[in-house]
C-alpha atoms as a PDB file:
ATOM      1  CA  UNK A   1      35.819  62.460 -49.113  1.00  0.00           C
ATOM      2  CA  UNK A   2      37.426  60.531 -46.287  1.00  0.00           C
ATOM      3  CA  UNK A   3      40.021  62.027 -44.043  1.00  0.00           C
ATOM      4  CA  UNK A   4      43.181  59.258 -42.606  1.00  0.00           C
ATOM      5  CA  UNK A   5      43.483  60.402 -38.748  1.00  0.00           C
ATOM      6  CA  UNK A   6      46.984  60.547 -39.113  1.00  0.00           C
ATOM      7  CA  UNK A   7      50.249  62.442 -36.893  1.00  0.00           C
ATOM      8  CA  UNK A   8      51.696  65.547 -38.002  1.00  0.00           C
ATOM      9  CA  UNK A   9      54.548  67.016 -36.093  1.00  0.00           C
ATOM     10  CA  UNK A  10      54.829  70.582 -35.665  1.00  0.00           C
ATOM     11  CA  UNK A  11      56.714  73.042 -34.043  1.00  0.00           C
ATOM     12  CA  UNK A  12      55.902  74.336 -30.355  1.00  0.00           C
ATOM     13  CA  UNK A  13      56.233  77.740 -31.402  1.00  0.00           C
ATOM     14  CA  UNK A  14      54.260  77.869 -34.146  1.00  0.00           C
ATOM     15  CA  UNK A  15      51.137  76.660 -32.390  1.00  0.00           C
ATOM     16  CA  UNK A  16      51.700  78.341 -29.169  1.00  0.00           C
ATOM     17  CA  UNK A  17      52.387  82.054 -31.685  1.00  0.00           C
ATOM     18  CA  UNK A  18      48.934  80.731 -33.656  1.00  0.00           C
ATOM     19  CA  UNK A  19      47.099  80.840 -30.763  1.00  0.00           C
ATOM     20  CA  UNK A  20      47.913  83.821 -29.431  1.00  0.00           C
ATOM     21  CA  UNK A  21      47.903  85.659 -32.430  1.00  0.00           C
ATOM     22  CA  UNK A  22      44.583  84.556 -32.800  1.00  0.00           C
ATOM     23  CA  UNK A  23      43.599  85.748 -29.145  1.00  0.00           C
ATOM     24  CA  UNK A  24      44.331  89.585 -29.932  1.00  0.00           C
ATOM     25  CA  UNK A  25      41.609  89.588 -32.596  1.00  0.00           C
ATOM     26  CA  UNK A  26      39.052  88.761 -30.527  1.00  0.00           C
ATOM     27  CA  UNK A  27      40.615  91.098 -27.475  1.00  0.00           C
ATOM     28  CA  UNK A  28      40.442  93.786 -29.002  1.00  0.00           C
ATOM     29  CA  UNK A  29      37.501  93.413 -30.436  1.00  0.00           C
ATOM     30  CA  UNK A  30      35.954  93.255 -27.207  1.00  0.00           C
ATOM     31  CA  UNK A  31      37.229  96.494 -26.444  1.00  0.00           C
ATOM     32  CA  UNK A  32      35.583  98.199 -28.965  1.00  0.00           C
ATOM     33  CA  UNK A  33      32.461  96.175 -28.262  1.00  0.00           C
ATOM     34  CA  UNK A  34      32.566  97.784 -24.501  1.00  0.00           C
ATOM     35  CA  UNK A  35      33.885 100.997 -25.394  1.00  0.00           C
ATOM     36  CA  UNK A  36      32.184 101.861 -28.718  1.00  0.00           C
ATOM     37  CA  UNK A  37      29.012 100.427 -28.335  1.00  0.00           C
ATOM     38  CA  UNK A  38      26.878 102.992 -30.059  1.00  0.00           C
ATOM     39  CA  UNK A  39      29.325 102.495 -32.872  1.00  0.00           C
ATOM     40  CA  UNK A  40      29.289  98.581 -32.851  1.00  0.00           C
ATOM     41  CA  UNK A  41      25.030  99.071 -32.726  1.00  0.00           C
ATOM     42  CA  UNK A  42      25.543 101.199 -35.683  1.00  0.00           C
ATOM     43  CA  UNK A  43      27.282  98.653 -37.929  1.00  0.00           C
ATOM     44  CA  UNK A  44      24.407  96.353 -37.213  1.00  0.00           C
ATOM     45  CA  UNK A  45      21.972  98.538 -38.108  1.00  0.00           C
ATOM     46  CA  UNK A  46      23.312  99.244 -41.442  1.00  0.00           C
ATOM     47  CA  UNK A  47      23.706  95.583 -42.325  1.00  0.00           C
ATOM     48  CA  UNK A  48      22.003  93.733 -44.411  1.00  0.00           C
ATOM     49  CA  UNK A  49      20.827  91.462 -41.578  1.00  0.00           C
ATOM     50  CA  UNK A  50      20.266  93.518 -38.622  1.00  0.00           C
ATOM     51  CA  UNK A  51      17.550  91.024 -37.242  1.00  0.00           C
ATOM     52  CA  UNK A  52      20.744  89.030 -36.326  1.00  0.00           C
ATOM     53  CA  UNK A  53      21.492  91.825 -33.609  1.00  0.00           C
ATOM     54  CA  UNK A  54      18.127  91.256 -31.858  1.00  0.00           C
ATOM     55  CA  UNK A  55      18.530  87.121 -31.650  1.00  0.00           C
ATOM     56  CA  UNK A  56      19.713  88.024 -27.567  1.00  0.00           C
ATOM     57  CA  UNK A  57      17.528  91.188 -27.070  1.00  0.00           C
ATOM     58  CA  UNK A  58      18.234  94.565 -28.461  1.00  0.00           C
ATOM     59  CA  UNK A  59      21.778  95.084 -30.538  1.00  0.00           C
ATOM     60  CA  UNK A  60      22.849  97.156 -27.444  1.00  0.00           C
ATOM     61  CA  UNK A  61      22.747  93.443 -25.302  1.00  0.00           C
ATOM     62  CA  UNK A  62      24.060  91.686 -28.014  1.00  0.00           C
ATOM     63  CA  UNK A  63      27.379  94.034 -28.533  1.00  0.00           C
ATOM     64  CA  UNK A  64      27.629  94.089 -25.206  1.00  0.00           C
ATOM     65  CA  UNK A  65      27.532  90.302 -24.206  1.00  0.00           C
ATOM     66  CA  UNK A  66      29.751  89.195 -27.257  1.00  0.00           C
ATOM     67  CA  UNK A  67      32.434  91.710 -26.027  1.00  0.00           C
ATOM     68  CA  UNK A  68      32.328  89.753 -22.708  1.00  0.00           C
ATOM     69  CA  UNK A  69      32.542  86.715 -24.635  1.00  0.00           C
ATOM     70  CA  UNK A  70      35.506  87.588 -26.728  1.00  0.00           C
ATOM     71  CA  UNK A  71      37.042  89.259 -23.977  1.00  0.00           C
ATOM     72  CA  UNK A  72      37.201  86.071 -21.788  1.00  0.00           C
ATOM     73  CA  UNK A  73      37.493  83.658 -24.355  1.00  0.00           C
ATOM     74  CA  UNK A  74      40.152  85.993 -26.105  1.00  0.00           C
ATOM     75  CA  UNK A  75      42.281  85.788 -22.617  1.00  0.00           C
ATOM     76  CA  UNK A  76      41.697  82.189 -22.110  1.00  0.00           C
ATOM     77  CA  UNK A  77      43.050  81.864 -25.801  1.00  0.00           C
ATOM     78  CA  UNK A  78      45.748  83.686 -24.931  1.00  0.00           C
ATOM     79  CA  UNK A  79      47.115  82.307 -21.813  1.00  0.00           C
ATOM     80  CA  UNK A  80      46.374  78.585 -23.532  1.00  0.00           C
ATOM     81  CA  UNK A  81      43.604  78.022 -20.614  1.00  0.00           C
ATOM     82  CA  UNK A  82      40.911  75.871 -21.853  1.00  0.00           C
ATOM     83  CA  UNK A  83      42.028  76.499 -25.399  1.00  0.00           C
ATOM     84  CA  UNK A  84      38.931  74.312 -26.802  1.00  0.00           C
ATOM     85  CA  UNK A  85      35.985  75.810 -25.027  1.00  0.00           C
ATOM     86  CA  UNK A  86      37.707  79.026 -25.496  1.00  0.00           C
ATOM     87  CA  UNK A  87      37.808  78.213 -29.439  1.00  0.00           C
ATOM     88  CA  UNK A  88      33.965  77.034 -29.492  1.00  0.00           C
ATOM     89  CA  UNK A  89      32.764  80.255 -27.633  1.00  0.00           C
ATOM     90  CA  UNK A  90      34.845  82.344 -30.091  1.00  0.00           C
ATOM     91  CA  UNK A  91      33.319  80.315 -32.887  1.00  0.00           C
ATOM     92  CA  UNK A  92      29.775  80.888 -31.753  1.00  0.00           C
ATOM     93  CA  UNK A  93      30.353  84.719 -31.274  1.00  0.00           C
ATOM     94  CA  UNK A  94      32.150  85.310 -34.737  1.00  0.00           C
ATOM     95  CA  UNK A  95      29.291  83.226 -37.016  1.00  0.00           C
ATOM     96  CA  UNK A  96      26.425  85.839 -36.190  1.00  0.00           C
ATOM     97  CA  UNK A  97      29.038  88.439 -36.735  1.00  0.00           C
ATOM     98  CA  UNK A  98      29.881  87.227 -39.837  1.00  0.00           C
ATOM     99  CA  UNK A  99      26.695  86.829 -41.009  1.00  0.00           C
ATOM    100  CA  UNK A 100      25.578  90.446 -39.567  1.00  0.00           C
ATOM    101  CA  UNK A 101      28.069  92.306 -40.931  1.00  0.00           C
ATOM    102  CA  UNK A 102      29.689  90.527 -43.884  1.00  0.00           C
ATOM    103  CA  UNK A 103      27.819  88.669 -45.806  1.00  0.00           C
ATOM    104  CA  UNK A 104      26.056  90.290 -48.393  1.00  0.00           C
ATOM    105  CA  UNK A 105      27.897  93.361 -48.719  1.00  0.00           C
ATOM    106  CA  UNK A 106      29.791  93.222 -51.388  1.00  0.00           C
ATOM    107  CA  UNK A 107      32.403  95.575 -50.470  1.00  0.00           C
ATOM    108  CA  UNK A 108      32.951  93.569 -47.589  1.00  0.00           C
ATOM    109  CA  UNK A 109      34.615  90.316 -48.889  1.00  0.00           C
ATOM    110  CA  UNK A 110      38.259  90.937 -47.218  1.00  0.00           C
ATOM    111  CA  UNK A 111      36.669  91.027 -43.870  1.00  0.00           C
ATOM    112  CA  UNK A 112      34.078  88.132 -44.588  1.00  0.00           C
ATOM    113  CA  UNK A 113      37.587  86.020 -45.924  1.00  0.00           C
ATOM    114  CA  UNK A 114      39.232  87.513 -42.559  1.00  0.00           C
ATOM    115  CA  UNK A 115      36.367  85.937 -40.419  1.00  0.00           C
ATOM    116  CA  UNK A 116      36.730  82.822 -42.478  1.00  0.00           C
ATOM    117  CA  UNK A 117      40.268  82.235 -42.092  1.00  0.00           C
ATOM    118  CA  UNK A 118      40.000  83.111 -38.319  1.00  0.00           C
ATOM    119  CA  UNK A 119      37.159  80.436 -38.337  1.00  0.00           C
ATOM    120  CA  UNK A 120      39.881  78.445 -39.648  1.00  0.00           C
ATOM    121  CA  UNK A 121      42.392  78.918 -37.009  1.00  0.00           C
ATOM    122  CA  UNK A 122      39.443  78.628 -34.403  1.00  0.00           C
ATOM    123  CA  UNK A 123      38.363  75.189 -35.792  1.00  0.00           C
ATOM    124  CA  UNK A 124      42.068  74.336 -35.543  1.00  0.00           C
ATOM    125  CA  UNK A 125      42.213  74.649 -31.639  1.00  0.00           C
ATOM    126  CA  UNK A 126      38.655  72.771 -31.413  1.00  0.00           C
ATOM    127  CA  UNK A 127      39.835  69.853 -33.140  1.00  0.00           C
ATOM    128  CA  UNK A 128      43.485  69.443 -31.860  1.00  0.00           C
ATOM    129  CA  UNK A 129      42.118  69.691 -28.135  1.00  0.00           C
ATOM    130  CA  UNK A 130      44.582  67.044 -27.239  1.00  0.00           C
ATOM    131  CA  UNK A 131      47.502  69.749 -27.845  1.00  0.00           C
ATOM    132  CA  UNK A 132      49.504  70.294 -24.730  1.00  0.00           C
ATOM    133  CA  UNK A 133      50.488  73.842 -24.946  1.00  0.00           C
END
């Protein structure tokens, strides 16, 4: 399948209310990666992949340096500062996530769709880097 590059108008708003809303995911998030991270070490544990936690160290290093990285990517999102880099950073923290937690627990499919249709929005902001907003 071959995509046209072609120019879509759209409305200030909208993008500038995607992006943010897209921010507060990740923000807080990161809270609960600072604040609750015996909690957040927990959920990996239980997984059905908790090797993924250990890829940077121990789970307790991993929670802890992906809240960081949603934290300040989050804000950049937020404030529209660096939206791109912002976008690829929050993409490489939410695939191990996703993969950690989601996939292959069954119960789990909202939140694996959720991560997916963030992805979505993420891969939105990486690609339309040219946006002025």
């Amino acid at each position: 399948m071959k995509f046209q590059e072609k120019t879509l108008e759209v409305s200030y708003k909208s993008v500038v209310m995607l992006r943010m809303m897209l921010s507060l995911i990740f923000i807080i998030a990161s809270i609960s990666h600072l604040f609750n991270i015996e909690k957040t070490v927990g959920r990996i544990e239980n997984s059905s992949m908790p090797f993924m936690g250990n890829l940077l160290g121990t789970p307790e290093i991993s929670v802890i340096l992906s809240g960081i990285a949603m934290l300040i990517a989050g804000v950049s999102l937020l404030v529209g500062f660096k939206t791109k880099i912002a976008s690829i950073v929050l993409i490489a923290v939410l695939i191990p996530i996703t993969l950690t937690i989601q996939v292959g627990q069954i119960t789990t499919l909202g939140p694996l769709f959720k991560n997916v249709a963030i992805l979505g929005g993420l891969l939105f902001f990486t690609i339309n880097s040219n946006l002025k907003i």
